[in-house]
PDB file of N, CA and C in Angstrom:
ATOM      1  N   UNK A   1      -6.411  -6.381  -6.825  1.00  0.00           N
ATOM      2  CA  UNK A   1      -7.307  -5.307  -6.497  1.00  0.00           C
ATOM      3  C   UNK A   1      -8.503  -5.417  -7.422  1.00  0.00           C
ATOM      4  N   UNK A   2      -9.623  -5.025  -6.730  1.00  0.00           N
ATOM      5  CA  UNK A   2     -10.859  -5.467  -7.796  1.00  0.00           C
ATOM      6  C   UNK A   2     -11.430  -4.019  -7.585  1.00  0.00           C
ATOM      7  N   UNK A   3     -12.166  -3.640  -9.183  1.00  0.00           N
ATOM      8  CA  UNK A   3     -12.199  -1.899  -9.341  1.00  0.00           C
ATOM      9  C   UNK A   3     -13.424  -2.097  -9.711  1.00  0.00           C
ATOM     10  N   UNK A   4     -14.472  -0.809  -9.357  1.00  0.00           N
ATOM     11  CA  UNK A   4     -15.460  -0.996 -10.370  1.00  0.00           C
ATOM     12  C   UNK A   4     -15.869   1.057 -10.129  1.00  0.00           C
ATOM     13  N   UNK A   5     -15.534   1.429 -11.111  1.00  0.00           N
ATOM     14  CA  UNK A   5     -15.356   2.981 -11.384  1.00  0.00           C
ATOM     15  C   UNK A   5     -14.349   3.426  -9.960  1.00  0.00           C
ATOM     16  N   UNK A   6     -15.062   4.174  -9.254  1.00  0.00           N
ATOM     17  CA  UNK A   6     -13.834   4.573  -8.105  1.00  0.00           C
ATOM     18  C   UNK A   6     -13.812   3.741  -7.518  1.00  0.00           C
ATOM     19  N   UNK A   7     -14.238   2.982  -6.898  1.00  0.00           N
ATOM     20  CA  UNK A   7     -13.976   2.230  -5.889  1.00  0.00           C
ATOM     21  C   UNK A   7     -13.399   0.949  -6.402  1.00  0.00           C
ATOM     22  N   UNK A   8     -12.505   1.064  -4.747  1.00  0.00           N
ATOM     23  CA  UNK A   8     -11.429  -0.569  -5.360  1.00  0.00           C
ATOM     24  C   UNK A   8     -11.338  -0.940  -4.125  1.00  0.00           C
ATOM     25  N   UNK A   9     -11.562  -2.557  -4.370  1.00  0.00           N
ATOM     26  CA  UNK A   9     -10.996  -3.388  -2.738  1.00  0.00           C
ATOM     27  C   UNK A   9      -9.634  -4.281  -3.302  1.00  0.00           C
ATOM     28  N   UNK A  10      -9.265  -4.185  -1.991  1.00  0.00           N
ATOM     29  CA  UNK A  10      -7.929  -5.187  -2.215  1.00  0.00           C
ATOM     30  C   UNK A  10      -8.574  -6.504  -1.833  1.00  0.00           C
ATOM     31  N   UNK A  11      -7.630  -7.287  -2.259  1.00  0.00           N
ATOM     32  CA  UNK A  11      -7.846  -8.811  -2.012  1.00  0.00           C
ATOM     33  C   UNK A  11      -7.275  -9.257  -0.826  1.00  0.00           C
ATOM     34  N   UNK A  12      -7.288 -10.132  -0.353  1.00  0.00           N
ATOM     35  CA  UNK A  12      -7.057 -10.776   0.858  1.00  0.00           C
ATOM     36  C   UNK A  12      -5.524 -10.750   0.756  1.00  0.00           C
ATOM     37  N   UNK A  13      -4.904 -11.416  -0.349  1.00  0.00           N
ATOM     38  CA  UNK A  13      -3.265 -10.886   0.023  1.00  0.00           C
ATOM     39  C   UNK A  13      -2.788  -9.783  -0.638  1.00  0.00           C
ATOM     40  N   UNK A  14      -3.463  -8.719  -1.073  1.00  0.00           N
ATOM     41  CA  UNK A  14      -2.536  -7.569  -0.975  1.00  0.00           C
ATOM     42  C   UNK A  14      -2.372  -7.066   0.758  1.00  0.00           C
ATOM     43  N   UNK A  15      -4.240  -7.177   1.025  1.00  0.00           N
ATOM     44  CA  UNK A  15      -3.983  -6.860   2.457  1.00  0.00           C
ATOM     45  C   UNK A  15      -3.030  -7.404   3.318  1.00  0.00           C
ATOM     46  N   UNK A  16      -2.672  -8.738   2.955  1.00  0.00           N
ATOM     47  CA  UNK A  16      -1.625  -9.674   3.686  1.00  0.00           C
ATOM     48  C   UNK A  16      -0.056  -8.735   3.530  1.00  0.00           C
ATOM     49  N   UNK A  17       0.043  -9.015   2.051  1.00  0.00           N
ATOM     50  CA  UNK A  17       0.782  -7.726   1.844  1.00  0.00           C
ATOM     51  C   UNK A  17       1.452  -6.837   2.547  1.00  0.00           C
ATOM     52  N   UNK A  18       1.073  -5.391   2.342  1.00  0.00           N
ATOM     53  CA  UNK A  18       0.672  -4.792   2.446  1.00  0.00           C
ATOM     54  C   UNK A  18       1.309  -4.578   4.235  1.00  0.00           C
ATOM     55  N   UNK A  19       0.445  -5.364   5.119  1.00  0.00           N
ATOM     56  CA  UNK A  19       0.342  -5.767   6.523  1.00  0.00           C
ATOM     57  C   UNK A  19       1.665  -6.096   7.255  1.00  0.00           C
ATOM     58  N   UNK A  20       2.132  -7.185   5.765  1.00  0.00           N
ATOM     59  CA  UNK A  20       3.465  -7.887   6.312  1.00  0.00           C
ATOM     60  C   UNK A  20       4.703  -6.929   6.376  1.00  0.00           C
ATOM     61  N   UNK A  21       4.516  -5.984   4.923  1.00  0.00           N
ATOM     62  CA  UNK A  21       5.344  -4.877   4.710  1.00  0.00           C
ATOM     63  C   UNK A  21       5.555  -4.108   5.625  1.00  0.00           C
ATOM     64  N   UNK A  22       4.718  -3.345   6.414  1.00  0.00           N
ATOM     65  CA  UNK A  22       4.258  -2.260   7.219  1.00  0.00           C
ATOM     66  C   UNK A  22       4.030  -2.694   8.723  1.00  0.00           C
ATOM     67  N   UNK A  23       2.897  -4.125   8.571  1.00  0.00           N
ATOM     68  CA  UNK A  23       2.910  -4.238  10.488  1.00  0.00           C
ATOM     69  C   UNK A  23       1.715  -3.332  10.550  1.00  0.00           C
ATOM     70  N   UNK A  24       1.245  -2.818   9.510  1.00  0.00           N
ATOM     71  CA  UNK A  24      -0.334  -1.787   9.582  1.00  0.00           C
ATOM     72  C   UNK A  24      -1.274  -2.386   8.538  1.00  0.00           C
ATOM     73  N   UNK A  25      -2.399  -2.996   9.183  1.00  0.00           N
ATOM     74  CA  UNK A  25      -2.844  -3.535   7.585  1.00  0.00           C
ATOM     75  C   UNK A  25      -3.675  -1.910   7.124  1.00  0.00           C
ATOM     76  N   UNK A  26      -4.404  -2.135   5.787  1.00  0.00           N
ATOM     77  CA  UNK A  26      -4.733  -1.234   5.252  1.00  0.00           C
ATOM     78  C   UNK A  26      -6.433  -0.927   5.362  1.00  0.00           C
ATOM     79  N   UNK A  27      -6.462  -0.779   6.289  1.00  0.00           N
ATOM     80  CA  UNK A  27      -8.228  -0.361   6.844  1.00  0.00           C
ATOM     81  C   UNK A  27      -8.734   0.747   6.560  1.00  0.00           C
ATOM     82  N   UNK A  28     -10.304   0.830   6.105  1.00  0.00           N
ATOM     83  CA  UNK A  28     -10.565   1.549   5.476  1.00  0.00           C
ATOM     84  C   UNK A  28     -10.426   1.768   4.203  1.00  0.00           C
ATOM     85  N   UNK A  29      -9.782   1.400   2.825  1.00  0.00           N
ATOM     86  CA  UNK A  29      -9.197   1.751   1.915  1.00  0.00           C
ATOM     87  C   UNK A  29     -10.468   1.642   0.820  1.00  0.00           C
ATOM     88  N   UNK A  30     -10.739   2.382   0.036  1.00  0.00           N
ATOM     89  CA  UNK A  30     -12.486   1.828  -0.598  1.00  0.00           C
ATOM     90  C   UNK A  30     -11.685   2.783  -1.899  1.00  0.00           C
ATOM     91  N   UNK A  31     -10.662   3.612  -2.210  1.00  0.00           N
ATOM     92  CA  UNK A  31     -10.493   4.417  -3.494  1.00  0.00           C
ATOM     93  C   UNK A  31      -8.910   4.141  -3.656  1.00  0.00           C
ATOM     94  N   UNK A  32      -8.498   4.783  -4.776  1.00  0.00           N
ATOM     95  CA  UNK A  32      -7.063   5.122  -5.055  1.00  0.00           C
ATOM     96  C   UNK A  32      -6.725   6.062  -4.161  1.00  0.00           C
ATOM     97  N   UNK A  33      -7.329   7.458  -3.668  1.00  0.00           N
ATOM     98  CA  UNK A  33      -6.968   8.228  -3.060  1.00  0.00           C
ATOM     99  C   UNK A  33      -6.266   7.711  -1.462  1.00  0.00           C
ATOM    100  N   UNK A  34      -7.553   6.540  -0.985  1.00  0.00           N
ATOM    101  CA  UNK A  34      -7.323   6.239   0.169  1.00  0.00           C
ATOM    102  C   UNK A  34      -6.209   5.242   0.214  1.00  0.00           C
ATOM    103  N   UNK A  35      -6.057   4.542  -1.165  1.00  0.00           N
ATOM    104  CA  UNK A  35      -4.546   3.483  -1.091  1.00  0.00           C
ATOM    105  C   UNK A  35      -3.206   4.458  -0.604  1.00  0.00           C
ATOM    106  N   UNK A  36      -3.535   5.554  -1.562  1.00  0.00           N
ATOM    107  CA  UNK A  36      -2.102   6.636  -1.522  1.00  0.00           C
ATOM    108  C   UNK A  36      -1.747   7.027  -0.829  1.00  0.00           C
ATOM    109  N   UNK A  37      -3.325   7.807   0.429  1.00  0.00           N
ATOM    110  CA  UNK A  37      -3.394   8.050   1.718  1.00  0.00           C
ATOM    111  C   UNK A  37      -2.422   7.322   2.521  1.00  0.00           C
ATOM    112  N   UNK A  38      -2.828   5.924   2.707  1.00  0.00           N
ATOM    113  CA  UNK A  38      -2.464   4.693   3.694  1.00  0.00           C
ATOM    114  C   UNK A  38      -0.906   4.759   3.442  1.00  0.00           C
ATOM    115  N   UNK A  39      -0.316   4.509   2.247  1.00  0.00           N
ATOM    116  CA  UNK A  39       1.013   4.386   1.854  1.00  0.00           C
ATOM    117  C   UNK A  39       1.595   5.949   2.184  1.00  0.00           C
ATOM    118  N   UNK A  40       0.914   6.799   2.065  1.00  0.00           N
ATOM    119  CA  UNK A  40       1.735   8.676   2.450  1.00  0.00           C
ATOM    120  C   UNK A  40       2.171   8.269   4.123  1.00  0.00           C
ATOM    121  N   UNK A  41       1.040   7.745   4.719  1.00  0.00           N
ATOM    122  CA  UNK A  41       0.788   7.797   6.108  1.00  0.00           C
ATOM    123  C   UNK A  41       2.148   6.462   6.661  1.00  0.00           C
ATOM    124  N   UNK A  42       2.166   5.540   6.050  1.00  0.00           N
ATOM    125  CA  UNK A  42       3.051   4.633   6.210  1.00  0.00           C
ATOM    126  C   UNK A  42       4.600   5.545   5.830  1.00  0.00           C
ATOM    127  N   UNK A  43       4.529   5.767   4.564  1.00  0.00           N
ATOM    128  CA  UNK A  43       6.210   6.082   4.883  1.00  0.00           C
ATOM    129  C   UNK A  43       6.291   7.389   5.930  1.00  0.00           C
ATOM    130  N   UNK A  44       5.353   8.010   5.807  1.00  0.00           N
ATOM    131  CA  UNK A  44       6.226   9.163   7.018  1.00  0.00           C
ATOM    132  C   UNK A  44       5.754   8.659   8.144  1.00  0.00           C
ATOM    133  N   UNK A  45       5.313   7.905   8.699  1.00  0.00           N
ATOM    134  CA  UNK A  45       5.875   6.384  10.106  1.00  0.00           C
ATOM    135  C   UNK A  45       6.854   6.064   9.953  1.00  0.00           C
ATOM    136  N   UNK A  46       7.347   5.422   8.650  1.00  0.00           N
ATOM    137  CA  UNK A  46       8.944   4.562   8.355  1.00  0.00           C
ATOM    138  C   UNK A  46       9.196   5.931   7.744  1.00  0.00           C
ATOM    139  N   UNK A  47       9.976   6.562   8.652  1.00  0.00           N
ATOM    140  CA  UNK A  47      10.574   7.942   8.093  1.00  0.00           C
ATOM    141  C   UNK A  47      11.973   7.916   7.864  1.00  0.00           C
ATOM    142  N   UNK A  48      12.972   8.504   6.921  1.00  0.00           N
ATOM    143  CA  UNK A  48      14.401   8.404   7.341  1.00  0.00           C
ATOM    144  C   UNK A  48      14.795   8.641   6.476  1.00  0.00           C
ATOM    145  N   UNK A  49      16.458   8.360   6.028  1.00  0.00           N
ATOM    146  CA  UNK A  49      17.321   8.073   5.165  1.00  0.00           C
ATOM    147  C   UNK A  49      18.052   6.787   4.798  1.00  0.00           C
ATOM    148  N   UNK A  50      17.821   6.026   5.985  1.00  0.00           N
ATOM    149  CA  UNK A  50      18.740   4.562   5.912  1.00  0.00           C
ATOM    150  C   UNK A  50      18.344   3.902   4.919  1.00  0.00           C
ATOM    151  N   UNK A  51      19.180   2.813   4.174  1.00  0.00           N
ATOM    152  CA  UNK A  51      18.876   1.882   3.320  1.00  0.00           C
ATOM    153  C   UNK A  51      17.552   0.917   3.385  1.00  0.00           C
ATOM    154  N   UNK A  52      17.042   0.678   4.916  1.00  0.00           N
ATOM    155  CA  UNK A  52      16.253   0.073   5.381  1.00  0.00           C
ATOM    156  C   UNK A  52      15.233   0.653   4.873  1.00  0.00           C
ATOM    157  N   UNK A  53      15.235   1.764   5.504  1.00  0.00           N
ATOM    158  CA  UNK A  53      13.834   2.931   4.910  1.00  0.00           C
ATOM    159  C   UNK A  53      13.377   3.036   3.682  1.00  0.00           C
ATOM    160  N   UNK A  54      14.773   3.278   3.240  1.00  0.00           N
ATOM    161  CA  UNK A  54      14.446   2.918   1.303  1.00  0.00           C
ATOM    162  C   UNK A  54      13.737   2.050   1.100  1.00  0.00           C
ATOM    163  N   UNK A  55      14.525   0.985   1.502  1.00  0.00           N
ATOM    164  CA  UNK A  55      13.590  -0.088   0.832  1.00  0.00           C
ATOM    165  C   UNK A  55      12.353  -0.588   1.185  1.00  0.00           C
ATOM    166  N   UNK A  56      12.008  -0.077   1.935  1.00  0.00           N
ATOM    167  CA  UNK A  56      10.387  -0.324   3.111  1.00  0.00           C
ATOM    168  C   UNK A  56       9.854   0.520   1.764  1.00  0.00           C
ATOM    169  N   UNK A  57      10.478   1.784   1.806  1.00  0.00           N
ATOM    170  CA  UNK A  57       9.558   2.681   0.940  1.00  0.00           C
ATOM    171  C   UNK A  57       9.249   2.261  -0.628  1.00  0.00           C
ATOM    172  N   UNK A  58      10.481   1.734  -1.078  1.00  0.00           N
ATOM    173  CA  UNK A  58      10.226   0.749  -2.256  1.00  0.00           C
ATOM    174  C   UNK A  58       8.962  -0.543  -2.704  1.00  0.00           C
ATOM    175  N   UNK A  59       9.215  -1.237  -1.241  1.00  0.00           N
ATOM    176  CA  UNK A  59       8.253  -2.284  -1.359  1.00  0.00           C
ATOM    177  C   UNK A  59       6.806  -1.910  -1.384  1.00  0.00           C
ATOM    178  N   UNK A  60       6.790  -0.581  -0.463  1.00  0.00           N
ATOM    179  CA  UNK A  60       5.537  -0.223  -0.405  1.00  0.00           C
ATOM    180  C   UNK A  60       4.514   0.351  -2.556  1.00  0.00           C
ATOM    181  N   UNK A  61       6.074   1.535  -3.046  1.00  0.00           N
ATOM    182  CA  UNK A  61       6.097   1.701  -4.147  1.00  0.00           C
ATOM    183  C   UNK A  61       5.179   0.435  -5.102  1.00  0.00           C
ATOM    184  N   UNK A  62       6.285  -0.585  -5.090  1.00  0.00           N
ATOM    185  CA  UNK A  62       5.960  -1.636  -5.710  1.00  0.00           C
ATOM    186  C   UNK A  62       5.116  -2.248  -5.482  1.00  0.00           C
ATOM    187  N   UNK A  63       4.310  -2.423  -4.352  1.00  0.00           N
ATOM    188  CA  UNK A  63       3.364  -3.396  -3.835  1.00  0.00           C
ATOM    189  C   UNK A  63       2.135  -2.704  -4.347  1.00  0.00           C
ATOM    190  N   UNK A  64       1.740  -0.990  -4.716  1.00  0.00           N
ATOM    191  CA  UNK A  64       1.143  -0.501  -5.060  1.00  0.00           C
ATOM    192  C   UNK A  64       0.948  -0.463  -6.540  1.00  0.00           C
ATOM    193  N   UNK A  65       1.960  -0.235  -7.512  1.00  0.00           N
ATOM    194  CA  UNK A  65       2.345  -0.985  -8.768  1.00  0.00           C
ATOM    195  C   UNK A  65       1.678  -2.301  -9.217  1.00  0.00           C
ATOM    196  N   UNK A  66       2.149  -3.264  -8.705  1.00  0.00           N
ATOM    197  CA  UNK A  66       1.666  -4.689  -8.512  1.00  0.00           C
ATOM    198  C   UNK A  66      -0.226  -4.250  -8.357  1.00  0.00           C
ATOM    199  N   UNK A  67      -0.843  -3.820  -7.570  1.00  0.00           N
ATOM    200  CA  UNK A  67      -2.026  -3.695  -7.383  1.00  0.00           C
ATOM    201  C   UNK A  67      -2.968  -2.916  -8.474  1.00  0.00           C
ATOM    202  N   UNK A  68      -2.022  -1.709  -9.315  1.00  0.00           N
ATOM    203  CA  UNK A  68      -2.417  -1.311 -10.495  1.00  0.00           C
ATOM    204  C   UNK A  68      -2.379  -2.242 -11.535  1.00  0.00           C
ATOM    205  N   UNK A  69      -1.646  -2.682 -11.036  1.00  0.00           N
ATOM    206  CA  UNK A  69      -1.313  -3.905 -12.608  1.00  0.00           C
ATOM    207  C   UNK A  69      -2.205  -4.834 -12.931  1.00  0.00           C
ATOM    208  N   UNK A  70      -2.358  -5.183 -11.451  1.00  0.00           N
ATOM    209  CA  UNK A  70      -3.377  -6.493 -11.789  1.00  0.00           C
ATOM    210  C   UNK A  70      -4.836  -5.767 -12.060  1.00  0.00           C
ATOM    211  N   UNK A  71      -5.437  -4.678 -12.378  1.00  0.00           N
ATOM    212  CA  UNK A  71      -6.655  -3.994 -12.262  1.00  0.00           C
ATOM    213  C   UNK A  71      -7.058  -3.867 -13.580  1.00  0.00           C
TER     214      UNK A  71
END
């Protein structure tokens, strides 16, 4: 993710990412607010309790993590 005060773009493979995780790439995304947005909006799509869900919701967690990290 590349930052410069609020605004942040993702790189070509978070979007890959991100895309592969979900099946939604992340359009639009120009802030933190709008990353959080995209990921709120994704898990309550992948809605549930199953183990599956968890872990969709995890990767998503982490994939967002990973994108702070590298910033």
């Amino acid at each position: 993710m590349l930052r410069l005060g609020n605004t942040i773009r993702l790189t070509r493979r978070e979007v890959e990412r991100f895309t592969k995780i979900t099946g939604m790439p992340p359009a639009d995304v120009k802030t933190l607010d709008d990353l959080d947005e995209y990921i709120g909006k994704c898990k309550a799509h992948f809605w549930g309790v199953s183990e599956d869900t968890r872990f969709l919701h995890f990767l998503l967690d982490e994939e967002r993590s990973r994108c702070l990290g590298a910033a």
